[in-house]
C-alpha atoms as a PDB file:
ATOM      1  CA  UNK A   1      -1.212  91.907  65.888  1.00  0.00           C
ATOM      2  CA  UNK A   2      -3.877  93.360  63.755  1.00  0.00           C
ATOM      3  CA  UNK A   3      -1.079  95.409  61.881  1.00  0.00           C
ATOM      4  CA  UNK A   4       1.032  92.230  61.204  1.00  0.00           C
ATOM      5  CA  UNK A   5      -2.374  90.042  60.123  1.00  0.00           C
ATOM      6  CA  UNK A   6      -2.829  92.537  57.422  1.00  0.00           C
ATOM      7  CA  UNK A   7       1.055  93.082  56.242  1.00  0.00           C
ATOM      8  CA  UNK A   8       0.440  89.210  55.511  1.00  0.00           C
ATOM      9  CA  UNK A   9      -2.721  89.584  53.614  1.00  0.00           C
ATOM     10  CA  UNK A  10      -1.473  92.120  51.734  1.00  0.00           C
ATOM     11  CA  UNK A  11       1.850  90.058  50.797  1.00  0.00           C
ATOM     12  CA  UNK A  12      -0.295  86.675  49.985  1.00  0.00           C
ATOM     13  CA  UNK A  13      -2.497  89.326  47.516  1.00  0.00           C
ATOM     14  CA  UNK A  14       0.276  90.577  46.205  1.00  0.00           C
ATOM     15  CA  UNK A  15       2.121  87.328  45.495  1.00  0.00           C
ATOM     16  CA  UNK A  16      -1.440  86.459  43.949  1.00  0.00           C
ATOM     17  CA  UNK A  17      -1.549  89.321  41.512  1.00  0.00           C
ATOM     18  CA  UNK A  18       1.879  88.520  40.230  1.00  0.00           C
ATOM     19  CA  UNK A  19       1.344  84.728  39.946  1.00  0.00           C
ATOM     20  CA  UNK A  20      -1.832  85.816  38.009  1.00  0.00           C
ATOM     21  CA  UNK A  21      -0.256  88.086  36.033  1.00  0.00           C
ATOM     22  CA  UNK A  22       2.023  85.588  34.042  1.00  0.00           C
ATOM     23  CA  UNK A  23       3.386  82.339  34.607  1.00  0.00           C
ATOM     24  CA  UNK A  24       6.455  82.079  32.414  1.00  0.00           C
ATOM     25  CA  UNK A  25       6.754  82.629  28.825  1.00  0.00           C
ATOM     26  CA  UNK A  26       5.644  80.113  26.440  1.00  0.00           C
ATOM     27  CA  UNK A  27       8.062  79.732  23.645  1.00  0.00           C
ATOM     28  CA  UNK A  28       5.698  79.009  20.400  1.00  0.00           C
ATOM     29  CA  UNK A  29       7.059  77.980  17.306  1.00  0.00           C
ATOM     30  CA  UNK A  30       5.300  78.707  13.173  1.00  0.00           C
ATOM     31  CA  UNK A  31       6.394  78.982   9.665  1.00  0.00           C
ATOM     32  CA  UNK A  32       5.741  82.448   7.996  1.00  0.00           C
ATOM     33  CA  UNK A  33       4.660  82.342   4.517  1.00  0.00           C
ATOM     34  CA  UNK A  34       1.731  80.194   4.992  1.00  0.00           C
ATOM     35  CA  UNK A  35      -1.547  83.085   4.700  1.00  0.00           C
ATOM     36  CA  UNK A  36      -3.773  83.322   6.378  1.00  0.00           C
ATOM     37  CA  UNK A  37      -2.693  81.345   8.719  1.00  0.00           C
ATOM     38  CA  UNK A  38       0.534  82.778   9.400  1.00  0.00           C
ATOM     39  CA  UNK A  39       2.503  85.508   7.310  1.00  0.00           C
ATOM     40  CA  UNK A  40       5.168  88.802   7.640  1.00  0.00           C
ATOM     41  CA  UNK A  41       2.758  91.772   7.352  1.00  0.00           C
ATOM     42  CA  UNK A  42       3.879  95.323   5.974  1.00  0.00           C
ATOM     43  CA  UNK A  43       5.444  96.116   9.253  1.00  0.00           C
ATOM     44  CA  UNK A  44       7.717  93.250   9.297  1.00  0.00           C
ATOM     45  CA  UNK A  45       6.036  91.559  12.014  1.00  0.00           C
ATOM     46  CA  UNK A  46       4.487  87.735  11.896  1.00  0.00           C
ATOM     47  CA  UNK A  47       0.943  88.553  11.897  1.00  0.00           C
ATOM     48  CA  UNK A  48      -1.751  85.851  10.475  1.00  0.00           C
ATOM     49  CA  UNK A  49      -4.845  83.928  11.995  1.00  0.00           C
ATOM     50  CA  UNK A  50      -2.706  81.298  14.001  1.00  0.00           C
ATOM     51  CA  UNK A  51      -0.494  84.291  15.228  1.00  0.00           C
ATOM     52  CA  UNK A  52      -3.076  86.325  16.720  1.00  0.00           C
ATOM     53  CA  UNK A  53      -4.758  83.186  18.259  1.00  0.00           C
ATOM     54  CA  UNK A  54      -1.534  81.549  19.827  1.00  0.00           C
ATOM     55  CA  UNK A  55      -1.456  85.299  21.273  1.00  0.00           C
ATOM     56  CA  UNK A  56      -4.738  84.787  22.864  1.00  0.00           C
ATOM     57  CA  UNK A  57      -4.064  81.080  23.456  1.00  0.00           C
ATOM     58  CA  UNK A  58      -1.049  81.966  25.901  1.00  0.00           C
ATOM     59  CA  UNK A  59      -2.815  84.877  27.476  1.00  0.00           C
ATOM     60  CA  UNK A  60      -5.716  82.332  28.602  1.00  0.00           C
ATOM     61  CA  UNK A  61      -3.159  80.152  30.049  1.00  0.00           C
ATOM     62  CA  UNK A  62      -1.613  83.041  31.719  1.00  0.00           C
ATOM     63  CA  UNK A  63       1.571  82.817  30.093  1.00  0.00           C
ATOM     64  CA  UNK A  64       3.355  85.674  27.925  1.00  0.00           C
ATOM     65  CA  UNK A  65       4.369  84.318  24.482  1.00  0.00           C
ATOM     66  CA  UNK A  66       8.368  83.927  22.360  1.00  0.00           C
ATOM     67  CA  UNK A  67       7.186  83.360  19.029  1.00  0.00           C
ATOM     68  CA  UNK A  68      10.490  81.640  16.988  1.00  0.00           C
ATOM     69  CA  UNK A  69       9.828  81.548  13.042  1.00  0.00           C
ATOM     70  CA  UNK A  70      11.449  78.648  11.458  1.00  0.00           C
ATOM     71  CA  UNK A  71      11.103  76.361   8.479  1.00  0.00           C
ATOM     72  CA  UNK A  72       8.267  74.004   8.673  1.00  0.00           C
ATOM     73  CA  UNK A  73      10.267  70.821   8.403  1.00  0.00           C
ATOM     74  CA  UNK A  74      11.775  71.411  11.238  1.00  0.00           C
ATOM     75  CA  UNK A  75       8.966  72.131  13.691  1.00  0.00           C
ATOM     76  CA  UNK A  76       8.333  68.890  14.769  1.00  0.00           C
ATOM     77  CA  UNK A  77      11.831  68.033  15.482  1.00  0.00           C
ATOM     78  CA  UNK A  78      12.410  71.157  17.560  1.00  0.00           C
ATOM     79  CA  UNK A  79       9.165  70.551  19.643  1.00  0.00           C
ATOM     80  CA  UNK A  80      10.610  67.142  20.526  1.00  0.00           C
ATOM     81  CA  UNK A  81      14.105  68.739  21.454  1.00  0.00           C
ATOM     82  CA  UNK A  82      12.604  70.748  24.118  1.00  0.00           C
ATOM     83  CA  UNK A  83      13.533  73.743  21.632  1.00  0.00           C
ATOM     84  CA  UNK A  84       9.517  74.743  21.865  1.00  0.00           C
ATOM     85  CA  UNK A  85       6.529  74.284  24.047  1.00  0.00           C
ATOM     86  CA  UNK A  86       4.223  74.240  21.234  1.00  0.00           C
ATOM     87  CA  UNK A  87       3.342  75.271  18.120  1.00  0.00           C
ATOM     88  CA  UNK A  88       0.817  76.882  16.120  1.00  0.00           C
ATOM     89  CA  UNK A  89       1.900  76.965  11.837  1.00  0.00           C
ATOM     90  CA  UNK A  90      -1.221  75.809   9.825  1.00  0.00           C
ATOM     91  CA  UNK A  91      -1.109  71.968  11.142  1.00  0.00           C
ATOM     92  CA  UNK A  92      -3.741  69.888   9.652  1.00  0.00           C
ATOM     93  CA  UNK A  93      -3.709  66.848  12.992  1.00  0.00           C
ATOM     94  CA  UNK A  94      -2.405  63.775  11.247  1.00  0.00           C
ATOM     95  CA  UNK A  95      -1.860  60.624  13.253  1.00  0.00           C
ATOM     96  CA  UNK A  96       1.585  59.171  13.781  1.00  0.00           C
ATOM     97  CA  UNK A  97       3.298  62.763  13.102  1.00  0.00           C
ATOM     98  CA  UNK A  98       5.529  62.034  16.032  1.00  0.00           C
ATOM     99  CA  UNK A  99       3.829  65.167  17.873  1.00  0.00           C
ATOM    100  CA  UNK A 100       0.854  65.714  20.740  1.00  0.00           C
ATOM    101  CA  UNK A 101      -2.257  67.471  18.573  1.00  0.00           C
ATOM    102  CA  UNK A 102      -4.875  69.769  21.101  1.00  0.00           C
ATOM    103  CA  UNK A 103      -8.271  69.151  20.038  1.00  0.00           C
ATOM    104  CA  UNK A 104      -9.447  71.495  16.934  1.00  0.00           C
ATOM    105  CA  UNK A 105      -9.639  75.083  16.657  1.00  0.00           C
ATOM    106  CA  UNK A 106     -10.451  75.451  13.196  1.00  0.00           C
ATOM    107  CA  UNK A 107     -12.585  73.246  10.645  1.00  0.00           C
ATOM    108  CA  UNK A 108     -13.735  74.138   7.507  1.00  0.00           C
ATOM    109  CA  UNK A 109     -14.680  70.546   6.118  1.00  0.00           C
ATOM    110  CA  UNK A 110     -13.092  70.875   3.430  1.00  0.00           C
ATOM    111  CA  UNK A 111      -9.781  68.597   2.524  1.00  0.00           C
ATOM    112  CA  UNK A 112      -6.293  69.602   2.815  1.00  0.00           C
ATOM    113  CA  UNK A 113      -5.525  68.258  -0.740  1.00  0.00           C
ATOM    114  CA  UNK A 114      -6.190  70.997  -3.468  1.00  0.00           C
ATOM    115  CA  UNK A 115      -4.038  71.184  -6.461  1.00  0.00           C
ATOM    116  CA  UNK A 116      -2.328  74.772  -7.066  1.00  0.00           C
ATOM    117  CA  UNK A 117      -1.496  75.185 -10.386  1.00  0.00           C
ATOM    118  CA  UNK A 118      -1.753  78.020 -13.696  1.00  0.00           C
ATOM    119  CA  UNK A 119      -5.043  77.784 -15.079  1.00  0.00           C
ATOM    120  CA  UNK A 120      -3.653  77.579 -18.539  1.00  0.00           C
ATOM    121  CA  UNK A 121      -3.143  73.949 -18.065  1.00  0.00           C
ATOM    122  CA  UNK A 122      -6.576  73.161 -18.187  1.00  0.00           C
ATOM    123  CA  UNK A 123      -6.484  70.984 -15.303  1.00  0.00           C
ATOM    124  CA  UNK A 124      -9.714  69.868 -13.284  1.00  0.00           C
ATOM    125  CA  UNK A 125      -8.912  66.105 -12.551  1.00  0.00           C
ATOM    126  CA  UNK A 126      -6.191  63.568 -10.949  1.00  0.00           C
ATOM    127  CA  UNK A 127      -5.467  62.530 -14.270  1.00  0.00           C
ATOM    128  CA  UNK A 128      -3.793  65.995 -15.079  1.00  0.00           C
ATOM    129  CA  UNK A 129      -0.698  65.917 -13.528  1.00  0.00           C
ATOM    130  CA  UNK A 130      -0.037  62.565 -14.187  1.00  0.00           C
ATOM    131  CA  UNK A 131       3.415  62.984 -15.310  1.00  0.00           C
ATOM    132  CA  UNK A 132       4.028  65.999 -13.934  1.00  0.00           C
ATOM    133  CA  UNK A 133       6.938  68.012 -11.169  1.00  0.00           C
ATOM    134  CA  UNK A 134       4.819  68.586  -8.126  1.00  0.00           C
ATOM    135  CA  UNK A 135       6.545  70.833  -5.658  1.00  0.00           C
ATOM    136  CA  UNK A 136       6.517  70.027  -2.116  1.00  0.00           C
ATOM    137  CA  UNK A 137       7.088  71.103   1.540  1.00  0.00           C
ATOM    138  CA  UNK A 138       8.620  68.454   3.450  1.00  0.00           C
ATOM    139  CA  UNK A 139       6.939  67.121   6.666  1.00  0.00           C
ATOM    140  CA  UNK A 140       3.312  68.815   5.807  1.00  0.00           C
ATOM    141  CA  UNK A 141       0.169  66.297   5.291  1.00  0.00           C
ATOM    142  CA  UNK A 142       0.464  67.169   1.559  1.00  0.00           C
ATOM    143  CA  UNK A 143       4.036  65.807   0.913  1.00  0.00           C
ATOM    144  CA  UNK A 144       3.057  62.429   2.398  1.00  0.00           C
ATOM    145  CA  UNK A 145      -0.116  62.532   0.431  1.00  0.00           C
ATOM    146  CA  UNK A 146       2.372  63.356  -2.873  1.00  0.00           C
ATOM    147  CA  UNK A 147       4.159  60.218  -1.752  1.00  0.00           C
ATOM    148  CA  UNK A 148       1.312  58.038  -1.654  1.00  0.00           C
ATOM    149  CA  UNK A 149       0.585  58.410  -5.480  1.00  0.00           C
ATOM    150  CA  UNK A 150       4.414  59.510  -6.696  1.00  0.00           C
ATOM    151  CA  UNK A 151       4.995  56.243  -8.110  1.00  0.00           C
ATOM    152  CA  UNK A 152       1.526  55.281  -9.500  1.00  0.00           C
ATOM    153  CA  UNK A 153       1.465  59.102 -10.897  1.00  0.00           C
ATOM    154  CA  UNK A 154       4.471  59.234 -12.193  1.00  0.00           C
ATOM    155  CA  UNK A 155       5.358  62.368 -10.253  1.00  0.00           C
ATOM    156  CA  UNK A 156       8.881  63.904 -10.114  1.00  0.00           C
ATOM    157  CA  UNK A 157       8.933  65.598  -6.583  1.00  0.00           C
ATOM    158  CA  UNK A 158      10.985  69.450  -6.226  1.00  0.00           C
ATOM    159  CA  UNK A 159      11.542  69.842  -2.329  1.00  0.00           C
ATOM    160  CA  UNK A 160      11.265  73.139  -1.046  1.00  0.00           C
ATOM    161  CA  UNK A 161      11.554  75.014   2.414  1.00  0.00           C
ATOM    162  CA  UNK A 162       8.219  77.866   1.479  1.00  0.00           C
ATOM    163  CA  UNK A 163       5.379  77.584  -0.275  1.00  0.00           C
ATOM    164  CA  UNK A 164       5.714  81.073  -1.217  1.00  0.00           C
ATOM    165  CA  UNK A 165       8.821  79.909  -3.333  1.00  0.00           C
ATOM    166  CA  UNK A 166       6.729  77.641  -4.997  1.00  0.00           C
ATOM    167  CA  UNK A 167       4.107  79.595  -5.838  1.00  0.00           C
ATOM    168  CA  UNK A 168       6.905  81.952  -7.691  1.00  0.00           C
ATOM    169  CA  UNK A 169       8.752  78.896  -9.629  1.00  0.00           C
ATOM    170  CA  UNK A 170       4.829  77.757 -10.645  1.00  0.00           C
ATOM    171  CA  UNK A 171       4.328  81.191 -12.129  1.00  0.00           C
ATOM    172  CA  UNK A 172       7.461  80.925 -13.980  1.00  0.00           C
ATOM    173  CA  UNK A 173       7.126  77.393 -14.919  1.00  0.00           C
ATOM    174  CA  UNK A 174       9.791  75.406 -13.407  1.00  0.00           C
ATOM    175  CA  UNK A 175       7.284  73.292 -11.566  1.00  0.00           C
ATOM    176  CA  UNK A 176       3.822  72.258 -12.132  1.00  0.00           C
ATOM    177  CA  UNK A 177       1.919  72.481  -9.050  1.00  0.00           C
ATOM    178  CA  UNK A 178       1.637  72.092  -5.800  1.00  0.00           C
ATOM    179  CA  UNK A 179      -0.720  70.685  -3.070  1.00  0.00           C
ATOM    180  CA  UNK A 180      -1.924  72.922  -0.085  1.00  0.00           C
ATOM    181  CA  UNK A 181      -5.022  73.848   1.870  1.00  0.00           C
ATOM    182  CA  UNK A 182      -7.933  75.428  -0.528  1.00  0.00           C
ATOM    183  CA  UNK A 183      -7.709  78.477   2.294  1.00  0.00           C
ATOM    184  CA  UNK A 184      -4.251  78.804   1.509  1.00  0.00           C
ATOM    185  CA  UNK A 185      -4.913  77.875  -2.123  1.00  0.00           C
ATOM    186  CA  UNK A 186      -7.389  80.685  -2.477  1.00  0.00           C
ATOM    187  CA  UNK A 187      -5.479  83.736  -1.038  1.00  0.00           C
ATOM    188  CA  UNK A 188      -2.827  82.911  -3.717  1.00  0.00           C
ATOM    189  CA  UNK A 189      -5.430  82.720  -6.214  1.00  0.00           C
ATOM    190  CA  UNK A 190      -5.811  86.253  -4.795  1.00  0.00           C
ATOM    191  CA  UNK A 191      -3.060  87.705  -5.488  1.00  0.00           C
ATOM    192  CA  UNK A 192      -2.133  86.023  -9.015  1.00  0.00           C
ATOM    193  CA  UNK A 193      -5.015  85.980 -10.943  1.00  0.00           C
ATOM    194  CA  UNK A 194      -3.145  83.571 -13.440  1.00  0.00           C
ATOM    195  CA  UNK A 195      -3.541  80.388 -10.974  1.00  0.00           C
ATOM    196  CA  UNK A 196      -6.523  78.361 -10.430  1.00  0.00           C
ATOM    197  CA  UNK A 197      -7.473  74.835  -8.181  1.00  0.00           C
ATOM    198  CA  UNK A 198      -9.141  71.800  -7.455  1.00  0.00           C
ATOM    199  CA  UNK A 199      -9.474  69.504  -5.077  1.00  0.00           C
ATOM    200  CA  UNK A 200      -7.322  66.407  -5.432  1.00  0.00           C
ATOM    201  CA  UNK A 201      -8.880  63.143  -4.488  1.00  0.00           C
ATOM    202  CA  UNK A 202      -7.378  59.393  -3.465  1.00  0.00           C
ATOM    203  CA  UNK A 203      -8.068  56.437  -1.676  1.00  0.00           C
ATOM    204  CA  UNK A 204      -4.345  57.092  -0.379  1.00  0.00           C
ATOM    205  CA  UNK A 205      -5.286  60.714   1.278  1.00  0.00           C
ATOM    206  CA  UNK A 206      -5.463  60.466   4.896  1.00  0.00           C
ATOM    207  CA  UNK A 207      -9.267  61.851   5.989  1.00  0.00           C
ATOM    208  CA  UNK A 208      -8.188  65.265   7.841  1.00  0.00           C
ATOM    209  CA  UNK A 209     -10.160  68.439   7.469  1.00  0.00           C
ATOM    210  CA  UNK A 210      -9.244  70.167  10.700  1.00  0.00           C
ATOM    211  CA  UNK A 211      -6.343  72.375  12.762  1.00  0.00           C
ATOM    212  CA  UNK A 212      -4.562  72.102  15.757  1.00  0.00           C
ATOM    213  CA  UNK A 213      -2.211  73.105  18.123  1.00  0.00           C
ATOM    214  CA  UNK A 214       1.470  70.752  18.073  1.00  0.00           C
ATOM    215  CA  UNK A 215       2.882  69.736  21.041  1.00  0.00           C
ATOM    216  CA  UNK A 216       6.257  67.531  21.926  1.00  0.00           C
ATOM    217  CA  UNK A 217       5.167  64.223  22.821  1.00  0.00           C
ATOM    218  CA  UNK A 218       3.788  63.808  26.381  1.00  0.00           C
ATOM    219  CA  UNK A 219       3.427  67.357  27.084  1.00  0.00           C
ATOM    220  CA  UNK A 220       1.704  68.848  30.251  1.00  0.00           C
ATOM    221  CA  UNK A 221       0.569  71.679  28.353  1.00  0.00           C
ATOM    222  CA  UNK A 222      -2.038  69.532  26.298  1.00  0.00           C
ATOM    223  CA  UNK A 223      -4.651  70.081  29.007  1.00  0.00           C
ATOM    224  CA  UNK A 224      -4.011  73.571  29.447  1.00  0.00           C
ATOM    225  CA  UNK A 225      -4.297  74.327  25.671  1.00  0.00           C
ATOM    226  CA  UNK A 226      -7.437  72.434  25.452  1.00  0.00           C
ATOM    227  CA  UNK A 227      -9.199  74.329  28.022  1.00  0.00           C
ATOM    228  CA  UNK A 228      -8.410  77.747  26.523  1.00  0.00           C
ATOM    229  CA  UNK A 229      -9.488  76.861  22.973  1.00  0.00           C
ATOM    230  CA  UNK A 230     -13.178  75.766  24.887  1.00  0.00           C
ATOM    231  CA  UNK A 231     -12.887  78.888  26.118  1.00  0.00           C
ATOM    232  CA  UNK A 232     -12.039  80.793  23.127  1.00  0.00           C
ATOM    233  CA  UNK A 233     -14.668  78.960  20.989  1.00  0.00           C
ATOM    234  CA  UNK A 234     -17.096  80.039  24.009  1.00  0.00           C
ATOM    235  CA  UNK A 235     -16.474  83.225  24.175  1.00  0.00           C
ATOM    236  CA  UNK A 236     -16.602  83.948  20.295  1.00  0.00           C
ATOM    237  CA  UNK A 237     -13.270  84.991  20.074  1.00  0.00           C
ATOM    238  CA  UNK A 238     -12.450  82.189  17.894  1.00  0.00           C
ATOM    239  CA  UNK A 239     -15.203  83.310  15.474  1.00  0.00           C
ATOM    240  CA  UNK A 240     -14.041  86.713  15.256  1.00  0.00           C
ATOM    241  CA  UNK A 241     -10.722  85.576  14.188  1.00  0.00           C
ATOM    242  CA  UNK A 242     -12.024  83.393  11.553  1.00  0.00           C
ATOM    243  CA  UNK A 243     -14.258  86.311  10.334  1.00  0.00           C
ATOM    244  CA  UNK A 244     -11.452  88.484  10.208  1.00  0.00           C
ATOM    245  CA  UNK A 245      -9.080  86.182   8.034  1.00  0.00           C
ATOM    246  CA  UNK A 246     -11.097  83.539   6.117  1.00  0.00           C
ATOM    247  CA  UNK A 247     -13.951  85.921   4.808  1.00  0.00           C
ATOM    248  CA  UNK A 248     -13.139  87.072   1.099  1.00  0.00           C
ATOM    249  CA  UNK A 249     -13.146  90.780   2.443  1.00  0.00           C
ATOM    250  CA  UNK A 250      -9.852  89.310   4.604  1.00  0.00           C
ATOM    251  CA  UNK A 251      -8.350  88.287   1.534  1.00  0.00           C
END
């Protein structure tokens, strides 16, 4: 009797471990090309600030992680097709995106609306690109912000898929500039010395200064997500990622 009373322990510990261990595997879905938050590092491999969290993200939840790069216009759609369980791509948490947002796990206070452009143009005001070919990525915060003023600035819009791409026709002059995050905004100025930016301001602008995790509309995981980004921020692992890719030695 005693033999068979411990073959069940054992089993029920067992099954324990392995429940533990993982429950499923979270398919999580980003945009590349978006640094810090998310970019293709020397190895080939995504790599960025929202990659490593999501990694730790899924881990607290107890799940193992399918990350599936796409373009950013499609993200929202797929999350509502069931094609994704969440995703983590630079999302500044907009009202009436048509999405779930977890509460924040990154702030910096300052605005998502900063004006990327070559600092040969002189440029320091709304007034400046009056007039002007503004490229933008559909379905981000910033291309509903470009529509807000397109008429009353004049604006002729160039739709792309990366911001990356943009960057690149800026530099070469077949569009003006752009509007992005000032983190974002500031790794390019990084890397091409040539481009400057300010922040662009209007009674239009929706007030967001924070990011969050998207999920499809109702979603069960919301809860779940929440709890392990209290965690995260409690445990200073949050910090440490911030440190490591929003500090100017990151960049």
């Amino acid at each position: 009797m005693k033999k068979i009373l411990v073959l069940l322990l054992a089993a029920l510990l067992f099954t324990g471990c392995t429940q533990t261990k993982s429950k499923g595997t979270l398919k999580v879905l980003t945009s590349s090309g978006y640094p810090p938050y998310e970019i293709v590092n020397e190895k080939g491999e995504l790599d960025g600030f929202d990659i490593e969290l999501g990694n730790l993200i899924a881990a607290e939840m107890g799940y193992e992680i399918e990350w599936v790069d796409m373009d950013f216009d499609g993200i929202i759609a797929a999350l509502n097709a069931d094609q994704g369980d969440m995703s983590l791509a630079g999302f500044n948490a907009a009202p009436d995106r048509g999405v779930d947002f977890s509460d924040a796990y990154y702030q910096d206070g300052e605005s998502p609306y900063w004006v990327l452009t070559l600092a040969s143009n002189d440029w320091s005001s709304a007034d400046d690109v009056k007039g002007t070919t503004v490229g933008i990525q559909i379905g981000t915060v910033q291309a509903a912000a470009v529509d807000s003023i397109a008429s009353e600035f004049e604006l002729t819009k160039d739709a792309r898929k990366d911001i990356g791409q943009m960057v690149q026709e800026i530099i070469n002059g077949r569009i003006d500039w752009i509007l992005i995050d000032k983190t974002v905004a500031d790794q390019y100025i990084a890397s091409y010395t040539q481009l400057t930016t300010f922040e662009l301001q209007n009674q239009n602008f929706s007030d967001i200064s924070y990011n969050a995790v998207a999920l499809p509309l109702g979603s069960e995981l919301t809860d779940e997500v929440n709890a392990a980004i209290a965690t995260l921020k409690a445990s200073g692992k949050i910090d440490e990622l911030i440190a490591k890719w929003f500090t100017e030695e990151a960049e």
